[in-house]
N, C-alpha and C. Protein backbone atom coordinates (compact mmCIF):
# COMPACT_ATOMS: atom_id res chain seq x y z
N UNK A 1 143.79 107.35 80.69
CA UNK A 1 143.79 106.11 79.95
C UNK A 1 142.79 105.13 80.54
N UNK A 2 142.58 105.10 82.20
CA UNK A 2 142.03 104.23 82.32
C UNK A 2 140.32 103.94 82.16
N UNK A 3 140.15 105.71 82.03
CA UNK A 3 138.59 106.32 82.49
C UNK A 3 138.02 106.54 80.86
N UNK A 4 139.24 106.21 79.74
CA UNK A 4 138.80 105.82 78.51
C UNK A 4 138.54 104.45 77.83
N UNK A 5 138.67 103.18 79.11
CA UNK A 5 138.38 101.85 78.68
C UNK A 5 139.55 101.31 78.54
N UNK A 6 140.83 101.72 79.15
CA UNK A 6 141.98 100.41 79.14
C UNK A 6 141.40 99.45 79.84
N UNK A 7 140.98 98.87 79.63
CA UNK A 7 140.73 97.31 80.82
C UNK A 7 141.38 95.69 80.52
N UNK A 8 142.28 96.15 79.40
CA UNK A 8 143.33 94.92 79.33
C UNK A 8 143.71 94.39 80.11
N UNK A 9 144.07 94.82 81.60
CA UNK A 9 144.89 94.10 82.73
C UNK A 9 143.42 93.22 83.34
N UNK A 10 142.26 93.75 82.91
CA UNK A 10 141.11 93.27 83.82
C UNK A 10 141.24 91.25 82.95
N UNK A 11 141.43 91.27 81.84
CA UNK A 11 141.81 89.93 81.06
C UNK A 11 142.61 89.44 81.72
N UNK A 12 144.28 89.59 81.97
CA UNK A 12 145.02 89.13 82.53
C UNK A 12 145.19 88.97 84.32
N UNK A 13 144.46 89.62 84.88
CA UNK A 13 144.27 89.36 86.31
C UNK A 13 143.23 88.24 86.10
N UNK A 14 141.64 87.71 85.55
CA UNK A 14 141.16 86.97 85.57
C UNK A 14 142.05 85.61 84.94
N UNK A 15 142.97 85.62 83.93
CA UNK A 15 143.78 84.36 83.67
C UNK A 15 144.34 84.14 85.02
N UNK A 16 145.14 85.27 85.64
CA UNK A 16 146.36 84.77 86.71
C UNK A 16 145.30 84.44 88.06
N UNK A 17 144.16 85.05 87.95
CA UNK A 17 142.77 84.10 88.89
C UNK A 17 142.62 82.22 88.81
N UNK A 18 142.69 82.39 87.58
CA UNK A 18 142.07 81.38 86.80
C UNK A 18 143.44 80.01 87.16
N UNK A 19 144.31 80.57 86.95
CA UNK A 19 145.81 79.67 87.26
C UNK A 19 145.48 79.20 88.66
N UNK A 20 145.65 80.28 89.46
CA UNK A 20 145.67 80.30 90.62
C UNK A 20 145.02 78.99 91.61
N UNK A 21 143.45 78.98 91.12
CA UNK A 21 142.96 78.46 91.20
C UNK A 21 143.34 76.75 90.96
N UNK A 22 143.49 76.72 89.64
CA UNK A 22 143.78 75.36 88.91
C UNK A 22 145.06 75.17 89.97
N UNK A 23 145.87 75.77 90.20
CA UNK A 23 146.85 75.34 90.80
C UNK A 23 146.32 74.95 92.47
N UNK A 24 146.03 76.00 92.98
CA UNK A 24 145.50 75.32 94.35
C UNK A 24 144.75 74.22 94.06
N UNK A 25 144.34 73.92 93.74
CA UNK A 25 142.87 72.57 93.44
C UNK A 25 144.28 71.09 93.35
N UNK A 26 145.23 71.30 92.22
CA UNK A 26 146.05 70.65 91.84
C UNK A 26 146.56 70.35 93.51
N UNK A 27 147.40 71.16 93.59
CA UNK A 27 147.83 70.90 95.19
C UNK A 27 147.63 70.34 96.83
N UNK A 28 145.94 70.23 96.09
CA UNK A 28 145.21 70.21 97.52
C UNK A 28 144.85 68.51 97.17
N UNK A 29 144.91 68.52 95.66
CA UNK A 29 144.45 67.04 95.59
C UNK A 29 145.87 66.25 95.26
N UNK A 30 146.81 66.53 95.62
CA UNK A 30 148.41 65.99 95.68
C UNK A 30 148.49 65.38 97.06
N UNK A 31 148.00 66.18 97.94
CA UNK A 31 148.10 66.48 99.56
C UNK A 31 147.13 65.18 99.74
N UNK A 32 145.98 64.99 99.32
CA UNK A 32 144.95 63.72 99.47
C UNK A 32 145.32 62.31 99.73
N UNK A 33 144.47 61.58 100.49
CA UNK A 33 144.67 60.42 100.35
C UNK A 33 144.34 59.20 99.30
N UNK A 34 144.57 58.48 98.74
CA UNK A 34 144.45 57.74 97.49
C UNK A 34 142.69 57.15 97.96
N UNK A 35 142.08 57.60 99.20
CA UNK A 35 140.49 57.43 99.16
C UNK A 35 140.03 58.71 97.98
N UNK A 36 140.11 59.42 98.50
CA UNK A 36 140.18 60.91 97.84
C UNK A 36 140.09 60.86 96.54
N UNK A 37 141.58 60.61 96.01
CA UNK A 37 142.13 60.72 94.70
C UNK A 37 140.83 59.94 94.01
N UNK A 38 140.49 58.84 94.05
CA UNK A 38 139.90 57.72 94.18
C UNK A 38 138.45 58.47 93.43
N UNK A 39 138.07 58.77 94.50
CA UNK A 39 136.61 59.64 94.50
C UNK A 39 136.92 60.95 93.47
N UNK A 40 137.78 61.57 93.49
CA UNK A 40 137.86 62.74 92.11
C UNK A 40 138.03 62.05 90.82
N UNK A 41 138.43 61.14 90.56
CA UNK A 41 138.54 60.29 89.16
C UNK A 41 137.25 59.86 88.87
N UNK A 42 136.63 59.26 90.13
CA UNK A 42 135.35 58.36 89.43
C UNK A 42 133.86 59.42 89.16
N UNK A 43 134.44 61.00 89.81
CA UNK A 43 133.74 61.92 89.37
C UNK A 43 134.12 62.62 88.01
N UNK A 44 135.02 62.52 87.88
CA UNK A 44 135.20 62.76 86.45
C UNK A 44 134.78 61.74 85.31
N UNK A 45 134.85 60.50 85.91
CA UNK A 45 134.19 59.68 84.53
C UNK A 45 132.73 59.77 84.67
N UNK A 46 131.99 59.58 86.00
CA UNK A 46 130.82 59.75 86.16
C UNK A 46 130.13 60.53 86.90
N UNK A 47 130.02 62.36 86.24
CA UNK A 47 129.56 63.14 87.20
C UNK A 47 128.26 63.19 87.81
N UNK A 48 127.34 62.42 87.20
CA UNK A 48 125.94 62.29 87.12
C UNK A 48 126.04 61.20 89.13
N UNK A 49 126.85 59.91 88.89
CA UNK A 49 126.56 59.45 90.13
C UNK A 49 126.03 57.81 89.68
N UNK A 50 125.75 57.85 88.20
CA UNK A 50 125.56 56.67 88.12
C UNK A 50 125.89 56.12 86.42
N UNK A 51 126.27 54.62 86.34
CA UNK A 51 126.30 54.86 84.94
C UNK A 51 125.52 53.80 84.12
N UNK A 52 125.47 54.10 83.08
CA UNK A 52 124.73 53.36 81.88
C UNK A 52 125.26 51.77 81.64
N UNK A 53 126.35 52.10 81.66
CA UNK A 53 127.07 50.76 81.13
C UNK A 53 126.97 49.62 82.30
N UNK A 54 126.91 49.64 83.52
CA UNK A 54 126.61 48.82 84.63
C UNK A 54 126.80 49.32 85.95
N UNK A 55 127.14 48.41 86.65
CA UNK A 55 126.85 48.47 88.26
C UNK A 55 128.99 48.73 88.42
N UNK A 56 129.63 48.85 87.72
CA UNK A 56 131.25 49.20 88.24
C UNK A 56 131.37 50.37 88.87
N UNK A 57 131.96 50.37 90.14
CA UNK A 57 131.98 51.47 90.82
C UNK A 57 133.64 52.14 91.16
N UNK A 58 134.48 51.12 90.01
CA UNK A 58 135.48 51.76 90.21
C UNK A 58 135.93 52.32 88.89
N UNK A 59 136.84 53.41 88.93
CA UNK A 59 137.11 54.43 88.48
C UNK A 59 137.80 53.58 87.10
N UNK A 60 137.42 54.21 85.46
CA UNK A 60 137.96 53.26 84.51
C UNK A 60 139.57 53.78 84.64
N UNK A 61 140.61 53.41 84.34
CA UNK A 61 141.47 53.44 84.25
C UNK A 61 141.87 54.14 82.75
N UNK A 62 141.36 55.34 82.56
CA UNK A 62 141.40 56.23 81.03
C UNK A 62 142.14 57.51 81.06
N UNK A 63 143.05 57.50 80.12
CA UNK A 63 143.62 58.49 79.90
C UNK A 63 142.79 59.84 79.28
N UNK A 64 141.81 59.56 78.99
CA UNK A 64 140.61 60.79 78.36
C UNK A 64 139.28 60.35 78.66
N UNK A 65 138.74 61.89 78.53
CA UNK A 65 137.47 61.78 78.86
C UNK A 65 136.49 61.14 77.83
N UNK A 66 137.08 60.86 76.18
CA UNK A 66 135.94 61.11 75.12
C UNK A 66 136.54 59.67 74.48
N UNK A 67 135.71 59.36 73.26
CA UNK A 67 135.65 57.95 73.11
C UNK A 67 137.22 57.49 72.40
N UNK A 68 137.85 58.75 71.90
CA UNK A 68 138.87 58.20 71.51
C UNK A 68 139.79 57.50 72.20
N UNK A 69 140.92 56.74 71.46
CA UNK A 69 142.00 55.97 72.29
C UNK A 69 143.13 56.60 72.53
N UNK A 70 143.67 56.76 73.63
CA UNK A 70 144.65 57.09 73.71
C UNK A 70 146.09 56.19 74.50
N UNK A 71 146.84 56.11 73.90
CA UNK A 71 148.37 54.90 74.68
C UNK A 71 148.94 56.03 75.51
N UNK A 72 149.46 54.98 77.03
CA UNK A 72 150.26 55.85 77.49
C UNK A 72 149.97 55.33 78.95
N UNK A 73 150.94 55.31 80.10
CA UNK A 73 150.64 54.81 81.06
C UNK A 73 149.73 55.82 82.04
N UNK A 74 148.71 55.17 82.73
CA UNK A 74 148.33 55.69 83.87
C UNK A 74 148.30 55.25 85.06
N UNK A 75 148.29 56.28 85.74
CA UNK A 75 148.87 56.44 87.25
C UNK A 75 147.97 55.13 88.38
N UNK A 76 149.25 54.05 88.78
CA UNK A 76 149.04 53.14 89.50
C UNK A 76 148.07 52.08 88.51
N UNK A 77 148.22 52.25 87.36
CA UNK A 77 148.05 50.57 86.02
C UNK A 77 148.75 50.54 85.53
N UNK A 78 148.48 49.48 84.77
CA UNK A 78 149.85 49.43 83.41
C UNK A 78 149.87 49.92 82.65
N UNK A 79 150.32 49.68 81.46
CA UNK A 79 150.72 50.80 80.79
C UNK A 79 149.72 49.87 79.84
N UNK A 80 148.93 50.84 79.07
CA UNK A 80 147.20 49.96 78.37
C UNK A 80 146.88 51.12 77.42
N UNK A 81 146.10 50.44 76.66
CA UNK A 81 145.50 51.47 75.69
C UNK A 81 144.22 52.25 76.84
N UNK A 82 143.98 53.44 76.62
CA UNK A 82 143.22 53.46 77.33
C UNK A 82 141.79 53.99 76.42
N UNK A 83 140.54 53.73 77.45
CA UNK A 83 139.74 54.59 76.88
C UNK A 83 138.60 53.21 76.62
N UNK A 84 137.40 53.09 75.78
CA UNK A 84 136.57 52.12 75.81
C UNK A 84 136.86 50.81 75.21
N UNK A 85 138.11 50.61 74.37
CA UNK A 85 138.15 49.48 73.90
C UNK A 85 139.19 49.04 74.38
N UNK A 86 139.38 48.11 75.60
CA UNK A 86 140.60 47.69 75.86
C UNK A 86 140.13 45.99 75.61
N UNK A 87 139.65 45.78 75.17
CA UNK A 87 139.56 44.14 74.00
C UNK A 87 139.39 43.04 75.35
N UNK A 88 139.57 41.82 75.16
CA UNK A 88 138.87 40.74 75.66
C UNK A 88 139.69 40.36 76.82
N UNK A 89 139.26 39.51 77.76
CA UNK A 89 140.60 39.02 78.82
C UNK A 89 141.34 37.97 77.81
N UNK A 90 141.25 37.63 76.41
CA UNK A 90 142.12 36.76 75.74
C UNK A 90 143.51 37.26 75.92
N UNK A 91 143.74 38.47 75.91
CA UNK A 91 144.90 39.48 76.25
C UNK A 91 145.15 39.68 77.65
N UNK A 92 145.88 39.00 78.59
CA UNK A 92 145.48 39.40 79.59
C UNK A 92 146.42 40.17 80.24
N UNK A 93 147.82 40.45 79.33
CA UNK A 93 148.19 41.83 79.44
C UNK A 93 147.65 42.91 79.84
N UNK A 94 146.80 43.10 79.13
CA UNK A 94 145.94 44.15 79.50
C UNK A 94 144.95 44.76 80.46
N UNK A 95 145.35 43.61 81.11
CA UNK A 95 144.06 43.75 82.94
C UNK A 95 145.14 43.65 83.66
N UNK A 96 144.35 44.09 84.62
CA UNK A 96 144.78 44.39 85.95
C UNK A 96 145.16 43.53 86.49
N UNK A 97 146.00 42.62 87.62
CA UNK A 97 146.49 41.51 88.39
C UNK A 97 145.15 40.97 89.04
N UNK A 98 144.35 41.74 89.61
CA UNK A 98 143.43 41.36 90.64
C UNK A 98 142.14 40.63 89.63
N UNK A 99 141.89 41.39 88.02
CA UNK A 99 141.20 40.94 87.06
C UNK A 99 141.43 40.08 86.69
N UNK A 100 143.06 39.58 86.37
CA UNK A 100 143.53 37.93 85.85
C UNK A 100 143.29 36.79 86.80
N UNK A 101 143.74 37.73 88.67
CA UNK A 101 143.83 36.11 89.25
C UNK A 101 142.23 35.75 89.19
N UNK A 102 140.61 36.74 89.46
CA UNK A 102 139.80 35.99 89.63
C UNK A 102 139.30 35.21 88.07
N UNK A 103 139.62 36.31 86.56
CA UNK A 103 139.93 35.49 85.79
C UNK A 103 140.05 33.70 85.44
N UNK A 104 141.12 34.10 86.30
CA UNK A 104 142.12 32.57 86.17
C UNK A 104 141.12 31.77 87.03
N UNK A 105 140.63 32.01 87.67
CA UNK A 105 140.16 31.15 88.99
C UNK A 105 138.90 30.73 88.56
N UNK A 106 137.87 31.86 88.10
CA UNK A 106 136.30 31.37 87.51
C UNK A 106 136.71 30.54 85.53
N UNK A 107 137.69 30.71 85.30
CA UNK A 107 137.69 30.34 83.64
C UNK A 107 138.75 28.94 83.59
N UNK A 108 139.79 28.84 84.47
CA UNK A 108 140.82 28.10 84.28
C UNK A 108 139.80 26.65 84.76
N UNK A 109 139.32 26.72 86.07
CA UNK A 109 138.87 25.52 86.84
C UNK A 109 137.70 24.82 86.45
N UNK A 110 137.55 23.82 85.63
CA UNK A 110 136.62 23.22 85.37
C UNK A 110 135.47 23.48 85.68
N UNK A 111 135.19 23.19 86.96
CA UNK A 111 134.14 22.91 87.41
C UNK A 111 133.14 24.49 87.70
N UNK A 112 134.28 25.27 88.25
CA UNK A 112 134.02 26.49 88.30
C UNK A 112 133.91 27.57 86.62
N UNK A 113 134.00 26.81 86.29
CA UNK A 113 133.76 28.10 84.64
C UNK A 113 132.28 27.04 83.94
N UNK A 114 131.81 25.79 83.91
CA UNK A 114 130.82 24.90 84.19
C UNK A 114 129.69 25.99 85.03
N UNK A 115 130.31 26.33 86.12
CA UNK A 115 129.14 26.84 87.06
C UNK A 115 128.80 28.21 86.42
N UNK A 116 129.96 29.08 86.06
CA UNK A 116 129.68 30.12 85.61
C UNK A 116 128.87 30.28 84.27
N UNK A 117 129.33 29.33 83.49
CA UNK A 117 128.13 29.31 82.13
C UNK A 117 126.89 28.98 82.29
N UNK A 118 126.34 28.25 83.43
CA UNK A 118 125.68 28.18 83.36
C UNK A 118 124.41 28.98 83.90
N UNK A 119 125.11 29.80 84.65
CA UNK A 119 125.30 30.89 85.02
C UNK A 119 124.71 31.66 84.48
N UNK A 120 125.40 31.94 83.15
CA UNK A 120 125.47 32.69 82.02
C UNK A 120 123.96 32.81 81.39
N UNK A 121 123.86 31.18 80.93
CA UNK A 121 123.18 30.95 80.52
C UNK A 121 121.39 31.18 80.92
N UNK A 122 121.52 31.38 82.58
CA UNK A 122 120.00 31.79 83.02
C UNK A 122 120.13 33.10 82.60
N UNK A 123 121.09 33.98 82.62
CA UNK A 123 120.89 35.59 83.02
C UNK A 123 120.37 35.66 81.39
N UNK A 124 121.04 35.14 80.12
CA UNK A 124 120.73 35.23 79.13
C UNK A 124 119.80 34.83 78.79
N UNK A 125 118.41 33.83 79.53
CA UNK A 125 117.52 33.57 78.94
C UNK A 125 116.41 34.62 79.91
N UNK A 126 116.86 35.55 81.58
CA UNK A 126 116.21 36.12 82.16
C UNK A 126 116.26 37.50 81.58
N UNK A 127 117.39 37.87 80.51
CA UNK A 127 117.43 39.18 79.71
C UNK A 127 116.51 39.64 78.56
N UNK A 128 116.01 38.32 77.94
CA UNK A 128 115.33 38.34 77.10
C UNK A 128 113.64 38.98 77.81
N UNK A 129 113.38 39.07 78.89
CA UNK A 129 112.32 39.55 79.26
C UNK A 129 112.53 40.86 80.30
N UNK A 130 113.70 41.30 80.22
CA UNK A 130 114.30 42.47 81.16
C UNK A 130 113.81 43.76 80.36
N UNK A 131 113.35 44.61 81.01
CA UNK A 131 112.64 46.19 80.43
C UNK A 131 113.66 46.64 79.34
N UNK A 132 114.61 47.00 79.57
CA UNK A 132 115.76 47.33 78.90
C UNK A 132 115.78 46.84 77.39
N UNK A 133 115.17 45.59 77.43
CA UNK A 133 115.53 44.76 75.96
C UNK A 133 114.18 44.73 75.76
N UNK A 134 112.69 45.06 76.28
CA UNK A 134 112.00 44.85 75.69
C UNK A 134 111.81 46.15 75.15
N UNK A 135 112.13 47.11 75.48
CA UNK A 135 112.23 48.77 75.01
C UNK A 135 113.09 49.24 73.84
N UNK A 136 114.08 47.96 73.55
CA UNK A 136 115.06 48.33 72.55
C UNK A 136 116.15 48.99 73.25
N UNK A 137 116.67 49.92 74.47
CA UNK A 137 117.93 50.30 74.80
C UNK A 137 119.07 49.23 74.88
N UNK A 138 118.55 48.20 75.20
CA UNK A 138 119.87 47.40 75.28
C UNK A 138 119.43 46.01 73.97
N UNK A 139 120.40 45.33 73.92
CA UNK A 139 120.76 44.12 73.32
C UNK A 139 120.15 43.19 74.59
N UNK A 140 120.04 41.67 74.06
CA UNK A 140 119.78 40.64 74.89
C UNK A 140 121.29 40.66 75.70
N UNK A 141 122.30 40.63 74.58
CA UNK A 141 123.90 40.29 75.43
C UNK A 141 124.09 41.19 76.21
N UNK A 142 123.77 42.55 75.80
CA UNK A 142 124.19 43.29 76.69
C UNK A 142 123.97 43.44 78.32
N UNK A 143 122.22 43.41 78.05
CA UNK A 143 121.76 42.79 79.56
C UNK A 143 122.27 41.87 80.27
N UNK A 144 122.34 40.75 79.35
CA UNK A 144 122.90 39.45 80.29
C UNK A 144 123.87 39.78 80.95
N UNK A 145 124.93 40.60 80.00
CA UNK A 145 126.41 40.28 80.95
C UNK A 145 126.31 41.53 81.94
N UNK A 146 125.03 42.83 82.13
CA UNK A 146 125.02 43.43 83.30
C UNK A 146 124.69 42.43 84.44
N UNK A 147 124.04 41.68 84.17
CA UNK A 147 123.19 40.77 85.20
C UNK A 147 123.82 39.90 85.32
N UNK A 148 124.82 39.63 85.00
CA UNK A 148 126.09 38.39 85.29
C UNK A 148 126.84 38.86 85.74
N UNK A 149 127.40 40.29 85.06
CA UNK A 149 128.37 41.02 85.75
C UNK A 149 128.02 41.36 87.00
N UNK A 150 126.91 41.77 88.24
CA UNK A 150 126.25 42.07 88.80
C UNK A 150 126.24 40.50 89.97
N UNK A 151 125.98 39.44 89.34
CA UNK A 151 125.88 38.02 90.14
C UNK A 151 127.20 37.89 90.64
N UNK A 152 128.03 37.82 89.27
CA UNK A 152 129.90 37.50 89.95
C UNK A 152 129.92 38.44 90.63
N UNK A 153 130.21 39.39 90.65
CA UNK A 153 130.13 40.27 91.79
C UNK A 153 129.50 40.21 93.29
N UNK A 154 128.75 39.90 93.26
CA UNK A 154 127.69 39.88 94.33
C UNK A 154 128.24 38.49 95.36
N UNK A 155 128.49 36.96 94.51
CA UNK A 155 128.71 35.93 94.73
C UNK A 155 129.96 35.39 95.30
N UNK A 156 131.14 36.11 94.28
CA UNK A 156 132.34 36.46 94.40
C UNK A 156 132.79 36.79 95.91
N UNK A 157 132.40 37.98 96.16
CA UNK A 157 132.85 39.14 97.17
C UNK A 157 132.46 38.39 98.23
N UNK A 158 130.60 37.75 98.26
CA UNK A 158 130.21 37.06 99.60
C UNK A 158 131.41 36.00 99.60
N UNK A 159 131.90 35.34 98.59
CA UNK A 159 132.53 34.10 99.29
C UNK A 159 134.15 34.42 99.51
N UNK A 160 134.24 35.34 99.33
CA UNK A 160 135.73 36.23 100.07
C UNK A 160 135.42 36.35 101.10
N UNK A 161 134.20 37.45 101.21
CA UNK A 161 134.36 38.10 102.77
C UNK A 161 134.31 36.87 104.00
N UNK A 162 133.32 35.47 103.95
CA UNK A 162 133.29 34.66 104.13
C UNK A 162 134.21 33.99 104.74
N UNK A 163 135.53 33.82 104.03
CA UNK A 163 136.58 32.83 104.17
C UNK A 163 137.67 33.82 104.87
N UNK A 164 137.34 34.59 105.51
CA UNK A 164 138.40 35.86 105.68
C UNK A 164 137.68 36.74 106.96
N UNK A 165 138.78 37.19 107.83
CA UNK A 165 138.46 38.38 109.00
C UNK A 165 139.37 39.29 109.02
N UNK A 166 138.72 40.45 109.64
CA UNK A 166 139.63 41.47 109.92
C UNK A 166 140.45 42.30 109.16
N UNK A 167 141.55 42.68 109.24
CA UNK A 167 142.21 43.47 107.99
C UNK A 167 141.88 43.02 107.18
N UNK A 168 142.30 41.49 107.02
CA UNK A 168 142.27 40.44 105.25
C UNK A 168 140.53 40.96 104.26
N UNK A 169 139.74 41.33 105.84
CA UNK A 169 138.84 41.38 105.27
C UNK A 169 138.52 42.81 103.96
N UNK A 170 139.53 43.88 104.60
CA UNK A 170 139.93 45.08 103.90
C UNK A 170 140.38 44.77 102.74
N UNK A 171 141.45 43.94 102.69
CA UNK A 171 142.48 43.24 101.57
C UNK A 171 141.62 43.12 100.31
N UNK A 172 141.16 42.36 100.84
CA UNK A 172 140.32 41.40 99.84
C UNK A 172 139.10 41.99 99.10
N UNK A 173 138.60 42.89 100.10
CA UNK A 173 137.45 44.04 99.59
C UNK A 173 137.96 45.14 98.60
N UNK A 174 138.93 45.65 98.74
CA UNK A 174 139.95 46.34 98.20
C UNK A 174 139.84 45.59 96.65
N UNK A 175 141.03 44.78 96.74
CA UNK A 175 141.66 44.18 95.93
C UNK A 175 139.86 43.73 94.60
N UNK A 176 139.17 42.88 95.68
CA UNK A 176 138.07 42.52 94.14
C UNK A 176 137.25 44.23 94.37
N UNK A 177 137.60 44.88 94.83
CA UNK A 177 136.59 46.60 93.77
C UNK A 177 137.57 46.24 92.18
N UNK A 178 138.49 46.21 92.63
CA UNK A 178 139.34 46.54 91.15
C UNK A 178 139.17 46.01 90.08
N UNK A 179 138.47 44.62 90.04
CA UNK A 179 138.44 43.74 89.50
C UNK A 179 137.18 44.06 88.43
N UNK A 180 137.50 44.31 87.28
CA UNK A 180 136.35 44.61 86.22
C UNK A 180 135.65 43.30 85.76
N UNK A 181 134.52 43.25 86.39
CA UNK A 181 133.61 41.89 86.46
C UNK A 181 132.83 42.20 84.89
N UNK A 182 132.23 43.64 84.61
CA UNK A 182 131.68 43.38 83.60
C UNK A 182 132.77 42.54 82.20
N UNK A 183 133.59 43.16 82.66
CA UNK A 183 134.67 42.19 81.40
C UNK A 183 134.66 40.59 81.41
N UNK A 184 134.78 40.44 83.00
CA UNK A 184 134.71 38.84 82.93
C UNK A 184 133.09 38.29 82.46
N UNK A 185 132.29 38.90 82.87
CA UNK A 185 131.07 38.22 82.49
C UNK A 185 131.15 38.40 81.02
N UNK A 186 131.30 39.55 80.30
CA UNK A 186 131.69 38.97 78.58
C UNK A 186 132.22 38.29 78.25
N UNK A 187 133.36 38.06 79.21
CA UNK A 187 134.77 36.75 78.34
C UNK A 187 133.69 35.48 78.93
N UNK A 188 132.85 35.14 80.01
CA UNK A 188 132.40 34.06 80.01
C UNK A 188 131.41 33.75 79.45
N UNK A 189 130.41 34.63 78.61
CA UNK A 189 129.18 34.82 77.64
C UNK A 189 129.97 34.59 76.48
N UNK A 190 131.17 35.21 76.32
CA UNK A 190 131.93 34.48 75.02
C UNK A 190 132.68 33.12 74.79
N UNK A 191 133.00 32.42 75.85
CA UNK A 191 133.00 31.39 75.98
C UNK A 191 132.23 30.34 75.92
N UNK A 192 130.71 30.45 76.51
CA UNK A 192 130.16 29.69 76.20
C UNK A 192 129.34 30.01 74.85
N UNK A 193 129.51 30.79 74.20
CA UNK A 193 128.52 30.63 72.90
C UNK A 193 129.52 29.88 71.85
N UNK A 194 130.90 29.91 71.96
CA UNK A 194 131.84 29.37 71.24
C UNK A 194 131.56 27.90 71.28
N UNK A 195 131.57 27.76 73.00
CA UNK A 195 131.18 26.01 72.96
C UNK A 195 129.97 25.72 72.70
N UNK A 196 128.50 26.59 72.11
CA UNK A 196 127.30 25.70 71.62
C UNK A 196 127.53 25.56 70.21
C-alpha cells in the first residue's frame, strides 16, 4: 500500500507539525514579558518597521488586521470599536486614560489649547510646502496634524521628563507612549478651524 502512493498520513503529520508549532509560539509568547508582548503586536500591525500614517510607535489597539471594524474588548483597553475608525476625542469614552488626561490638559486650559492652535496653525501653513503635499500623497491636513502630532509629542514628553526623576521618570515615559498624539493633533486642527 505504501510503495503504491498511500501518503495520506504525510497530510496529517504536516497539520499535527503545523499545530505544534502554532502552539509552542502561543506558549512561549504567554511566558513573555508585557516588553515582549508589546513588540509582537506592533510587528503585526507594522511588519515593514515603519508606518505611513505617522511617527506612533505604539501598538494600535485592533482587534484585526484589515480595514474592517470589529467590537469587542482587547487585551489591557477598553472595550472600543476597534480597527481605523475609532472617531474624535469628542467621545472620550473611547481613549485611553493616559489620551484623555493629556487631552484634558492641552484642550481644557485656556491658555494652553491658545498655544496649541497656534501651534496648529504654523504646522498648517509649513504643510502647504512639505514634499508629501506637493507630490499629491498627502492632503495639506493630513501633513499638518503629522507635524503637530510629531511637535506634541516631542514638547510634551521634554516637559515631563523635565519636571520628574528616576522611576517617575519611567512612569511618565511609559504612560505618554500610550497616548495617541496623532488623534489629539486632529481634535486640535478641528478645533481651531471651527473657531475661524
Amino acid at each position: 500500500m505504501a510503495g503504491g502512493g498511500g501518503g495520506a498520513w504525510k497530510v496529517a503529520y504536516a497539520d499535527f507539525v503545523t499545530a505544534m508549532m502554532a502552539f509552542f509560539m502561543v506558549m512561549w509568547l504567554v511566558s513573555q514579558d508585557q516588553k515582549v508582548k508589546d513588540s509582537v503586536a506592533k510587528y503585526f500591525v507594522d511588519p515593514v518597521g515603519f508606518s505611513l500614517s505617522g511617527s506612533n510607535n505604539r501598538p494600535k489597539d485592533s482587534a484585526g488586521v484589515f480595514e474592517q471594524e470589529y467590537a469587542g474588548p482587547v487585551p489591557g483597553a477598553k472595550n472600543r470599536t476597534s480597527g481605523r475608525g475609532r472617531g474624535n476625542l469628542a467621545s472620550r469614552e473611547n481613549q485611553d486614560s493616559e489620551t484623555t488626561m493629556v487631552a484634558d490638559a492641552i484642550l481644557e486650559e485656556p491658555d494652553k489649547a491658545e498655544r496649541w492652535q497656534g501651534e496648529a496653525q504654523k504646522q498648517i501653513d509649513a504643510a502647504k510646502n512639505s514634499p508629501a503635499v506637493r507630490d499629491g500623497t498627502m492632503s495639506e491636513t493630513e501633513a499638518a496634524k503629522l507635524m503637530l502630532s510629531r511637535k506634541m509629542r516631542q514638547q510634551i514628553t521634554s516637559e515631563a521628563m523635565q519636571s520628574t526623576q528616576g522611576v517617575y521618570q519611567d512612569l511618565v515615559s511609559t504612560s505618554l507612549n500610550r497616548v495617541d498624539f496623532d488623534a489629539l493633533a486632529e481634535e486640535v486642527i478641528r478645533n481651531m478651524v471651527e473657531q475661524n
